[in-house]
N, C-alpha and C. Protein backbone atom coordinates (compact mmCIF):
# COMPACT_ATOMS: atom_id res chain seq x y z
N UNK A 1 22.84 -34.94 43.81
CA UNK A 1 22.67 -34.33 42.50
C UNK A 1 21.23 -33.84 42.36
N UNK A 2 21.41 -32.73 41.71
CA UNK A 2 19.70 -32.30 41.17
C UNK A 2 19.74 -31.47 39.77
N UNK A 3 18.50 -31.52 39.41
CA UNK A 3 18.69 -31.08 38.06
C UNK A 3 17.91 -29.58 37.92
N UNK A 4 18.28 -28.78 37.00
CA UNK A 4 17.86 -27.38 37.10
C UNK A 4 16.74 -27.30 35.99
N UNK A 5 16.06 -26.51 35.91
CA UNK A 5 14.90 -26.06 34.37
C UNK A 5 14.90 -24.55 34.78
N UNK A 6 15.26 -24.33 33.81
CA UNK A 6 15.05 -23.07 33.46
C UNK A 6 13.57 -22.63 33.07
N UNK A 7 12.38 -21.45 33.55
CA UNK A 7 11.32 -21.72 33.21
C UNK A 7 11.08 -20.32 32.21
N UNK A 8 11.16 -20.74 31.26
CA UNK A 8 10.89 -19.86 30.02
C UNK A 8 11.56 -18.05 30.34
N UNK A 9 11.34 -17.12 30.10
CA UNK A 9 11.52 -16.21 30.18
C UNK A 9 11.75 -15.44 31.54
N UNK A 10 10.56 -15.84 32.56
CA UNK A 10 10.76 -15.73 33.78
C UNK A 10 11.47 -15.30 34.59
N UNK A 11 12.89 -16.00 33.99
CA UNK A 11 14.06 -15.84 35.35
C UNK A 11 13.77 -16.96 36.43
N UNK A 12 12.62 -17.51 36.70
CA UNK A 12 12.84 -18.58 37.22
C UNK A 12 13.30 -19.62 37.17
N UNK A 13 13.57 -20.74 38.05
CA UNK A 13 14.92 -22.06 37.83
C UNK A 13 13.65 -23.24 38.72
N UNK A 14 12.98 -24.22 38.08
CA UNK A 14 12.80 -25.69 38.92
C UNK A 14 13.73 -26.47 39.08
N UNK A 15 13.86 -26.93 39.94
CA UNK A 15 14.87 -27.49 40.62
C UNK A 15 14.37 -28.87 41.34
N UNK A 16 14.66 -29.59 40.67
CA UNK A 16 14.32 -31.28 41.00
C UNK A 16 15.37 -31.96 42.09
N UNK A 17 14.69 -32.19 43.39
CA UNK A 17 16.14 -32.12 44.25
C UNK A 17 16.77 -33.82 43.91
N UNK A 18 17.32 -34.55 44.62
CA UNK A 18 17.87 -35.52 44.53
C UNK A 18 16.70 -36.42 45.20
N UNK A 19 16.58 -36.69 46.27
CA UNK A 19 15.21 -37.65 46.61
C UNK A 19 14.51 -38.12 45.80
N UNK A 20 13.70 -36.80 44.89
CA UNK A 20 12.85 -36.95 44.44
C UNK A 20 13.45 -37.83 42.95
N UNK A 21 14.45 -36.92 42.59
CA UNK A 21 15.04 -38.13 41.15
C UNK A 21 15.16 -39.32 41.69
N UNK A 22 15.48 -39.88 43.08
CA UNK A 22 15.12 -41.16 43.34
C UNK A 22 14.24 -41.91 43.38
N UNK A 23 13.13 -40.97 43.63
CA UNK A 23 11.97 -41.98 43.83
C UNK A 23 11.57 -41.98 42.26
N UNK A 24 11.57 -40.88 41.25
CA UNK A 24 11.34 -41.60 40.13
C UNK A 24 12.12 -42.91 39.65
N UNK A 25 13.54 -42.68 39.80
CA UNK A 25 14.53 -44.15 39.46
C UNK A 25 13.73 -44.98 39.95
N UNK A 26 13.29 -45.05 41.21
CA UNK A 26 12.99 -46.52 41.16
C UNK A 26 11.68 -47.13 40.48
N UNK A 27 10.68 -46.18 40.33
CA UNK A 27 9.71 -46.79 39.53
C UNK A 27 9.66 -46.44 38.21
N UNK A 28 10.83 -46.65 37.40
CA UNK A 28 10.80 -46.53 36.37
C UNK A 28 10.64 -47.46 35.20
N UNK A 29 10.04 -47.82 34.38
CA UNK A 29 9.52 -48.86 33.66
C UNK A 29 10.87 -49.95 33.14
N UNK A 30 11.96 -50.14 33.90
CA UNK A 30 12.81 -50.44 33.11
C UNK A 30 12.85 -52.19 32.66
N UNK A 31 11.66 -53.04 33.43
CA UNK A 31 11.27 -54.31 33.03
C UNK A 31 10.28 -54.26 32.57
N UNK A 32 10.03 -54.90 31.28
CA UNK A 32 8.78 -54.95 30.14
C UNK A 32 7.66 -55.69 31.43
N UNK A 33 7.85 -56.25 32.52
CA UNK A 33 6.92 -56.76 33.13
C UNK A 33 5.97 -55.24 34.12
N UNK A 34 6.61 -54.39 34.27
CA UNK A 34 6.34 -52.97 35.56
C UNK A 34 5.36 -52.38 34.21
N UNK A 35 4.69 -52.12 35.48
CA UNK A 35 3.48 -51.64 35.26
C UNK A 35 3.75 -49.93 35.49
N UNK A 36 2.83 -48.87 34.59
CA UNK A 36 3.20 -47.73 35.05
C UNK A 36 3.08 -47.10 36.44
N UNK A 37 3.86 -46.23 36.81
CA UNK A 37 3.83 -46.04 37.99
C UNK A 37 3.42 -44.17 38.15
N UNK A 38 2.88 -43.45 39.19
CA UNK A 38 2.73 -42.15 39.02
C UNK A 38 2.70 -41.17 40.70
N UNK A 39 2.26 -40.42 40.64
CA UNK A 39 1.80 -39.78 42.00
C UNK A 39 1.67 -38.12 41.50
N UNK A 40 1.92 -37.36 42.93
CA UNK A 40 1.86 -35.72 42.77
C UNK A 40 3.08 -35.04 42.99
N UNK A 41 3.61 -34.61 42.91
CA UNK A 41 4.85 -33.52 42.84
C UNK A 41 4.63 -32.21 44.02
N UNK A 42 5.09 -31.98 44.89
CA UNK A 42 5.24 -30.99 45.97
C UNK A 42 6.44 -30.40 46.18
N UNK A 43 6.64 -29.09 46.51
CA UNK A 43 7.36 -28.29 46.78
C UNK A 43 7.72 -26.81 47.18
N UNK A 44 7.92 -25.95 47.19
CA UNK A 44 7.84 -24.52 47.13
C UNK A 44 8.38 -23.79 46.34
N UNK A 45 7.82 -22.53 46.36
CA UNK A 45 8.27 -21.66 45.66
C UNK A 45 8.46 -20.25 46.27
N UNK A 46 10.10 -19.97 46.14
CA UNK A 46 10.46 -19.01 46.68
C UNK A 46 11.28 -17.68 45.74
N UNK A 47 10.19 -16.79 45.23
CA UNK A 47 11.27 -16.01 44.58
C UNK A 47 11.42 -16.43 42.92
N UNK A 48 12.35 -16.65 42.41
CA UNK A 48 12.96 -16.98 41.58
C UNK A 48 12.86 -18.47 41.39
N UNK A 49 12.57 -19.15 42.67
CA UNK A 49 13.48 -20.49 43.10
C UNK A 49 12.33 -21.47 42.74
N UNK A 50 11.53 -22.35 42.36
CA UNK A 50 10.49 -23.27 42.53
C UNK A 50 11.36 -24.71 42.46
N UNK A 51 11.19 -25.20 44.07
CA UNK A 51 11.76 -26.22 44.60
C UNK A 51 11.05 -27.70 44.54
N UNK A 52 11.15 -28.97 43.82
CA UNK A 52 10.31 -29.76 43.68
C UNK A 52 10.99 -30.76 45.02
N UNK A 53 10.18 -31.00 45.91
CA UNK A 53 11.28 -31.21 46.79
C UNK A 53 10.27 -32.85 47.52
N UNK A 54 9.13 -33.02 46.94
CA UNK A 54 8.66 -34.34 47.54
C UNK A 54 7.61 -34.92 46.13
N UNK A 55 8.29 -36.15 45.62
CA UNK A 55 7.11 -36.76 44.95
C UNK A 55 6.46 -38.06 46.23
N UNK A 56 5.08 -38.11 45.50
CA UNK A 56 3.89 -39.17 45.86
C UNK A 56 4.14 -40.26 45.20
N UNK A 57 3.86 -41.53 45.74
CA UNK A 57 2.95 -42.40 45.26
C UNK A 57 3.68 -43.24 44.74
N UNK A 58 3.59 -44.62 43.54
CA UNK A 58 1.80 -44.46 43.34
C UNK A 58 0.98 -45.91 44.89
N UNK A 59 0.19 -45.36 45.04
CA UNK A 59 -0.30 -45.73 46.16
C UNK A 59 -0.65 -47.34 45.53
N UNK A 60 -1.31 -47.89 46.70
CA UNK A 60 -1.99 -49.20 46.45
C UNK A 60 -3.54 -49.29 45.44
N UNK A 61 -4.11 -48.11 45.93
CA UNK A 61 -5.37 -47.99 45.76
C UNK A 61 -5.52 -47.36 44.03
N UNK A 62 -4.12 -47.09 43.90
CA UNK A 62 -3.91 -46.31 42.01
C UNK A 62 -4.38 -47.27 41.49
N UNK A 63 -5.10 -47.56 40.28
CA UNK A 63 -5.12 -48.03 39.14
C UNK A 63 -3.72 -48.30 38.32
N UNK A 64 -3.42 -49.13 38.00
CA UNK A 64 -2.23 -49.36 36.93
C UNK A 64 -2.18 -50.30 36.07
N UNK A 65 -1.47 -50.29 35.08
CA UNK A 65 -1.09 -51.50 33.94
C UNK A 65 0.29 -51.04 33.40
N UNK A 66 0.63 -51.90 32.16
CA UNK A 66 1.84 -51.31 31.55
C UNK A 66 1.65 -50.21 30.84
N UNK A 67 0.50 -49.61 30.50
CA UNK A 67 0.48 -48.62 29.05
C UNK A 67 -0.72 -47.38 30.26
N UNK A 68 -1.05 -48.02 31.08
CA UNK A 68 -2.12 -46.61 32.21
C UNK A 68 -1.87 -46.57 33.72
N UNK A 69 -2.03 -45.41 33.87
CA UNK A 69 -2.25 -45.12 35.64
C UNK A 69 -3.22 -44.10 35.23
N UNK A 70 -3.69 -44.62 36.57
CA UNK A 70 -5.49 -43.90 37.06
C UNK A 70 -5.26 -43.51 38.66
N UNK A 71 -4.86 -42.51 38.70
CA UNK A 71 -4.57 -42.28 40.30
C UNK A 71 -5.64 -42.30 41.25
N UNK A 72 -5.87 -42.65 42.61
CA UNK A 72 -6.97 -42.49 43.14
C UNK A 72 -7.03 -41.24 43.96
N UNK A 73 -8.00 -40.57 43.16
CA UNK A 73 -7.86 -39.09 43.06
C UNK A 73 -8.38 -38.28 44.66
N UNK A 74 -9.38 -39.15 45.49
CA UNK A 74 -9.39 -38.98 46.96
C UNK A 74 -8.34 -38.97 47.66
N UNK A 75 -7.07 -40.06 47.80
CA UNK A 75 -6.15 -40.31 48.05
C UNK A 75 -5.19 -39.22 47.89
N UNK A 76 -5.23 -38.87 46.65
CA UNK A 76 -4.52 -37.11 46.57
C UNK A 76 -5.04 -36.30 47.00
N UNK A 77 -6.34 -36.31 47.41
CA UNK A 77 -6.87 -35.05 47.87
C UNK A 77 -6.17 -35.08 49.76
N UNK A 78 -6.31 -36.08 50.04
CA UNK A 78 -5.54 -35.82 51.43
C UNK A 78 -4.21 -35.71 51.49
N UNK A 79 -3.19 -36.54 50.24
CA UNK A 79 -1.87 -36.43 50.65
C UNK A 79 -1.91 -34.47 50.26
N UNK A 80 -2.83 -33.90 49.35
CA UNK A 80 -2.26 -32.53 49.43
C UNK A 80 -2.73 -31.22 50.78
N UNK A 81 -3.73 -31.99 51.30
CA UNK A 81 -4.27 -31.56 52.55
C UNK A 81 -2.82 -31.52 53.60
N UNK A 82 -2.83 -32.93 53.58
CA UNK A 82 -1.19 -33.34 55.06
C UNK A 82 -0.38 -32.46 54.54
N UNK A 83 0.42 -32.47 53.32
CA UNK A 83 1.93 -32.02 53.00
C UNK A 83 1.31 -30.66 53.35
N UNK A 84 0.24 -29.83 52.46
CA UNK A 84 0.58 -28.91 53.22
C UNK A 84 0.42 -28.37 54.00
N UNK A 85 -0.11 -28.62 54.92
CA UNK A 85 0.11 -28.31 56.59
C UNK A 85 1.78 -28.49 56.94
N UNK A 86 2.12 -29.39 56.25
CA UNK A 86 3.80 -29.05 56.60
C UNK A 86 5.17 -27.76 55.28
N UNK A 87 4.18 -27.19 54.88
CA UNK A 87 4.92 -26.33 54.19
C UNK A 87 4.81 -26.24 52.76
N UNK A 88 4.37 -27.68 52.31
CA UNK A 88 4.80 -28.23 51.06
C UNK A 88 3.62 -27.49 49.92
N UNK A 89 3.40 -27.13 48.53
CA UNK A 89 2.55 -27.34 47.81
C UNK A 89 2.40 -28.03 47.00
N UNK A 90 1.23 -28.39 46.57
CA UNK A 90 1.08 -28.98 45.30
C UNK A 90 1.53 -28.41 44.32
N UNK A 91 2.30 -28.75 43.11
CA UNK A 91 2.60 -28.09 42.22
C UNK A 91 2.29 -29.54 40.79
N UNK A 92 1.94 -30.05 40.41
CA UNK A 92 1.68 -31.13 39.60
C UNK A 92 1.60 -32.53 40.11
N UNK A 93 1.45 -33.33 38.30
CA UNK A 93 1.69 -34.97 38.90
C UNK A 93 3.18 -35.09 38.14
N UNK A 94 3.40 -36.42 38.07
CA UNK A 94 4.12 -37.44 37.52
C UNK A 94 4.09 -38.66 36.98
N UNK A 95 4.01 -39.15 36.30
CA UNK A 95 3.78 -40.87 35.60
C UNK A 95 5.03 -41.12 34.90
N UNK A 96 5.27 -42.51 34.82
CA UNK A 96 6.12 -43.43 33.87
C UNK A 96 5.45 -43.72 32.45
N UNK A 97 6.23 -43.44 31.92
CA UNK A 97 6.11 -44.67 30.23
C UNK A 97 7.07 -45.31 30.30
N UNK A 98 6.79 -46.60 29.64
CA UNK A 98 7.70 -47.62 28.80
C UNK A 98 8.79 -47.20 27.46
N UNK A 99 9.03 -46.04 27.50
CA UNK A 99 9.99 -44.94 26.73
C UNK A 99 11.33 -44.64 26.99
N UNK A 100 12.24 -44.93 26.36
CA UNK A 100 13.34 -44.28 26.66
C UNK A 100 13.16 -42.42 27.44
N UNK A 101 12.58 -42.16 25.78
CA UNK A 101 12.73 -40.70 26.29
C UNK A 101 11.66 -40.39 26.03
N UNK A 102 10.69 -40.01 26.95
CA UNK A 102 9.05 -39.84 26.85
C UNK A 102 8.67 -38.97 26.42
N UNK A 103 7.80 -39.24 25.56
CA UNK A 103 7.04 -37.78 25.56
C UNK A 103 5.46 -38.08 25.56
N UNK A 104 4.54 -36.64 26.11
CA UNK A 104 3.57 -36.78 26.41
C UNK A 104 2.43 -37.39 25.28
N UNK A 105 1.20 -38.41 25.97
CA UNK A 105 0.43 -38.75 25.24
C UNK A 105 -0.47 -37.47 24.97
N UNK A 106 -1.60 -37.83 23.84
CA UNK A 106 -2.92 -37.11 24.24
C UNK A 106 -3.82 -37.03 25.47
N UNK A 107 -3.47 -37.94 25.69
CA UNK A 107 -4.48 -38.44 27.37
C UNK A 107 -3.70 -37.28 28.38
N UNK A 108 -2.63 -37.37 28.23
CA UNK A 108 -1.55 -36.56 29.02
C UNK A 108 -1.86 -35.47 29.32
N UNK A 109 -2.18 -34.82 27.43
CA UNK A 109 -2.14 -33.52 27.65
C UNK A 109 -4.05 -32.91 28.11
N UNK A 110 -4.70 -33.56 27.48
CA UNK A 110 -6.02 -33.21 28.03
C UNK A 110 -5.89 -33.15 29.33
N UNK A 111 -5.27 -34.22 30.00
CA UNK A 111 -5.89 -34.61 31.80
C UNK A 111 -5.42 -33.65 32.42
N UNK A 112 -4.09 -33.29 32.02
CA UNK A 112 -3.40 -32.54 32.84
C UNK A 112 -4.19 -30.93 32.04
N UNK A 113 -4.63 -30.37 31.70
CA UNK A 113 -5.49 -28.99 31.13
C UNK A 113 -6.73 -29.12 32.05
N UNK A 114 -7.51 -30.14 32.38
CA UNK A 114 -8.71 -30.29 32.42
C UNK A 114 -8.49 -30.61 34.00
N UNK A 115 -7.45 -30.96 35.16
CA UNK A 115 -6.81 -30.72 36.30
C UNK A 115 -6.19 -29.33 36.32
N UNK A 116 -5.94 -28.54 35.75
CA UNK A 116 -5.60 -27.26 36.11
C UNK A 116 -6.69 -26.69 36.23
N UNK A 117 -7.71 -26.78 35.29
CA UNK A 117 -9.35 -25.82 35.17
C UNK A 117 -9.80 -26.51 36.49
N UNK A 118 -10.19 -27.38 36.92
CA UNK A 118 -11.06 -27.93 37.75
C UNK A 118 -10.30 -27.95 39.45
N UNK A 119 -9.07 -27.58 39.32
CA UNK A 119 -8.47 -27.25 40.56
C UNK A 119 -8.41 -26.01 41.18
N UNK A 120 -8.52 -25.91 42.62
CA UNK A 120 -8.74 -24.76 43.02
C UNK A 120 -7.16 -24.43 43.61
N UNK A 121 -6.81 -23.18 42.89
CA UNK A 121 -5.42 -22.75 42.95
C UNK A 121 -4.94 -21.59 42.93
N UNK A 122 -3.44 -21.05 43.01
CA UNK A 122 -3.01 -19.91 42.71
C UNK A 122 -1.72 -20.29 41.34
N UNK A 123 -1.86 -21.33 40.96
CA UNK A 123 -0.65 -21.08 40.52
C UNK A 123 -1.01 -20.89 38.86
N UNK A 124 0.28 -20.19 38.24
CA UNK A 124 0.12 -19.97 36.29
C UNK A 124 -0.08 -21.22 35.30
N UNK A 125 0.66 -22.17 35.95
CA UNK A 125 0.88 -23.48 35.26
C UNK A 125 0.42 -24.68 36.64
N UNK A 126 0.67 -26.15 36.19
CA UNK A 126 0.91 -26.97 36.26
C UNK A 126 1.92 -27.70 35.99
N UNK A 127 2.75 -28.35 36.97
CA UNK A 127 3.73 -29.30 36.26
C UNK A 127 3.48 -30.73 35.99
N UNK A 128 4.08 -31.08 34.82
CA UNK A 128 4.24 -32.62 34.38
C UNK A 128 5.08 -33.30 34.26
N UNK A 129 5.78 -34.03 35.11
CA UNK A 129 6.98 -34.64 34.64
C UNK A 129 6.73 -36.36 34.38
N UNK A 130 7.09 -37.04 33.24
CA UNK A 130 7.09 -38.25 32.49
C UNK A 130 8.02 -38.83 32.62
N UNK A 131 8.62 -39.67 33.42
CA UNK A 131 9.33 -40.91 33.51
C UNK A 131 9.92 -41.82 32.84
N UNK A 132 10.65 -41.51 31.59
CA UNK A 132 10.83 -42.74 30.76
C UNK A 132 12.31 -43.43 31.64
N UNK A 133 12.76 -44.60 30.87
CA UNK A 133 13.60 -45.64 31.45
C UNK A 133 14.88 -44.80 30.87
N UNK A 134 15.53 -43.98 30.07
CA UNK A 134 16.53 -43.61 29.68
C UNK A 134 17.04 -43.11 30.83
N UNK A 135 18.62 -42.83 31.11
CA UNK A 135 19.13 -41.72 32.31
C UNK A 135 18.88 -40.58 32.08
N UNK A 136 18.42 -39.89 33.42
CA UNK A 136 18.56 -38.35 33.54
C UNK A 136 18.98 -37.81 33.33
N UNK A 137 19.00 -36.45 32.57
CA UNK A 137 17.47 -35.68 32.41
C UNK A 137 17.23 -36.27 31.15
N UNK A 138 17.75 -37.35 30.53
CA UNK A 138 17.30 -37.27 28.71
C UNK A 138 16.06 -38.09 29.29
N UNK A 139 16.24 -39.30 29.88
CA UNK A 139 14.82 -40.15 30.18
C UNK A 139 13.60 -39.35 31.05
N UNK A 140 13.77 -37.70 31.38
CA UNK A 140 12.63 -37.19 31.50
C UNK A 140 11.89 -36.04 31.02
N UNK A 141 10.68 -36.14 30.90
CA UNK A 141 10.13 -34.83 30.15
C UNK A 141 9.17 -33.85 31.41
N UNK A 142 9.98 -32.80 31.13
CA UNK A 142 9.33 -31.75 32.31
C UNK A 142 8.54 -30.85 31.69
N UNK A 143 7.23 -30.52 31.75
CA UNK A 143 6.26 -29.26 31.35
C UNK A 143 5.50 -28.98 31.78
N UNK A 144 5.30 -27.69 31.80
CA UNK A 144 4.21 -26.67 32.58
C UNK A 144 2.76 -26.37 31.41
N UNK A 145 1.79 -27.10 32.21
CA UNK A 145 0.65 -26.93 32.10
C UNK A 145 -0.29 -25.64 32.43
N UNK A 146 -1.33 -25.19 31.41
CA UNK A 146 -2.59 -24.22 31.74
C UNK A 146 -3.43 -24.37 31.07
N UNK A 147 -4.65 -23.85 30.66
CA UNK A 147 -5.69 -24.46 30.22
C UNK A 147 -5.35 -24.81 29.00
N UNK A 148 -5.44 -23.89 27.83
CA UNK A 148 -5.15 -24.02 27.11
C UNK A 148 -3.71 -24.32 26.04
N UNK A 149 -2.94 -24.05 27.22
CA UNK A 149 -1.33 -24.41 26.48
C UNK A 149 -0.64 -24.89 27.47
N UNK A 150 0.88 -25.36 26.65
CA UNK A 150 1.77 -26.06 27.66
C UNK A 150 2.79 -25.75 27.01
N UNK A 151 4.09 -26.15 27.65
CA UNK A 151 5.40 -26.13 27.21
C UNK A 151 6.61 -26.65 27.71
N UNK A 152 7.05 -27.61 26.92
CA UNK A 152 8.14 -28.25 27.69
C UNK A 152 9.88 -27.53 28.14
N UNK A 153 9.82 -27.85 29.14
CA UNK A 153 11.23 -27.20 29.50
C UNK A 153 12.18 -28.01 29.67
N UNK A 154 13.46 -27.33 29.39
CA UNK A 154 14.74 -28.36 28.73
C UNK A 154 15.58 -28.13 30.30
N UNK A 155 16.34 -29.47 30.65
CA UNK A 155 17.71 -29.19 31.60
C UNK A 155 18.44 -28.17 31.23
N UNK A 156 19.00 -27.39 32.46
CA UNK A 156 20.24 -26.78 32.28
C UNK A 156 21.44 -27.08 32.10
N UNK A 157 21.90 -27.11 31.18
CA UNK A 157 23.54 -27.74 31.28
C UNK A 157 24.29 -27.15 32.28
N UNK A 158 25.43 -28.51 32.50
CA UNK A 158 26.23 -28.05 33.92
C UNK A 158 27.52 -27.26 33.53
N UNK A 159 27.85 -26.09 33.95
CA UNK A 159 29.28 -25.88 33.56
C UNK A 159 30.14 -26.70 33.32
């Protein structure tokens, strides 16, 4: 299974493959004891098509608690070095809340504005996807980041 987003006007479709909805399932806050969990989001983009096709993390060396993750931001700098030498790009992060159905903090939205400015890139946006404990897609929130604005994008319903 994978889930589709439609990206605003575009004509483009993100496409969250199945793996990757796995590896969020499993670190998903669903015991009041789990601590948040996070990493980077990789994939391509072909066309029309932007494929999310490998999440990160969260490593040993992350920072975490129940209510923060602090990624260790060296640590990303090489996993985005390796992946892409094998094809892959960076295209955002990811984190958990303790939320059914998440939605972004303030911290959220600054970090992720203030990582698009300070990254060296080609792309229009940034992605964010938030982790809450509800089932997919309601327990996740997907949005595209740029400096100054963002916007969340909704699942596609299935025929």
């Amino acid at each position: 299974m994978s889930i589709h987003y439609p990206i605003g006007e575009s004509g483009q479709v993100l496409t969250l493959e199945q793996n990757v909805l796995a590896h969020f399932a499993k670190w998903r806050q669903s015991d009041p004891k789990m601590p948040e969990a996070g990493g980077q989001l990789f994939g391509v983009v072909q066309g029309q098509s932007v494929e999310l096709m490998r999440a990160t993390g969260p490593r040993n060396s992350d920072r975490r608690g129940r209510f923060f993750f602090i990624a260790d931001r060296f640590a990303e700098r090489r996993e985005i070095r390796t992946l892409h030498k094998s094809g892959l790009h960076y295209l955002g992060d990811w984190h958990t809340h303790p939320e059914a159905v998440p939605t972004p903090s303030g911290t959220d939205l600054s970090s992720m504005a203030d990582l698009f400015v300070r990254s060296k890139h080609d792309l229009n946006a940034f992605l964010m996807v938030i982790v809450g404990t509800a089932e997919f897609p309601k327990g996740l929130h997907v949005s595209l980041h740029e400096t100054n604005a963002w916007s969340t994008l909704n699942a596609q319903r299935e025929p």
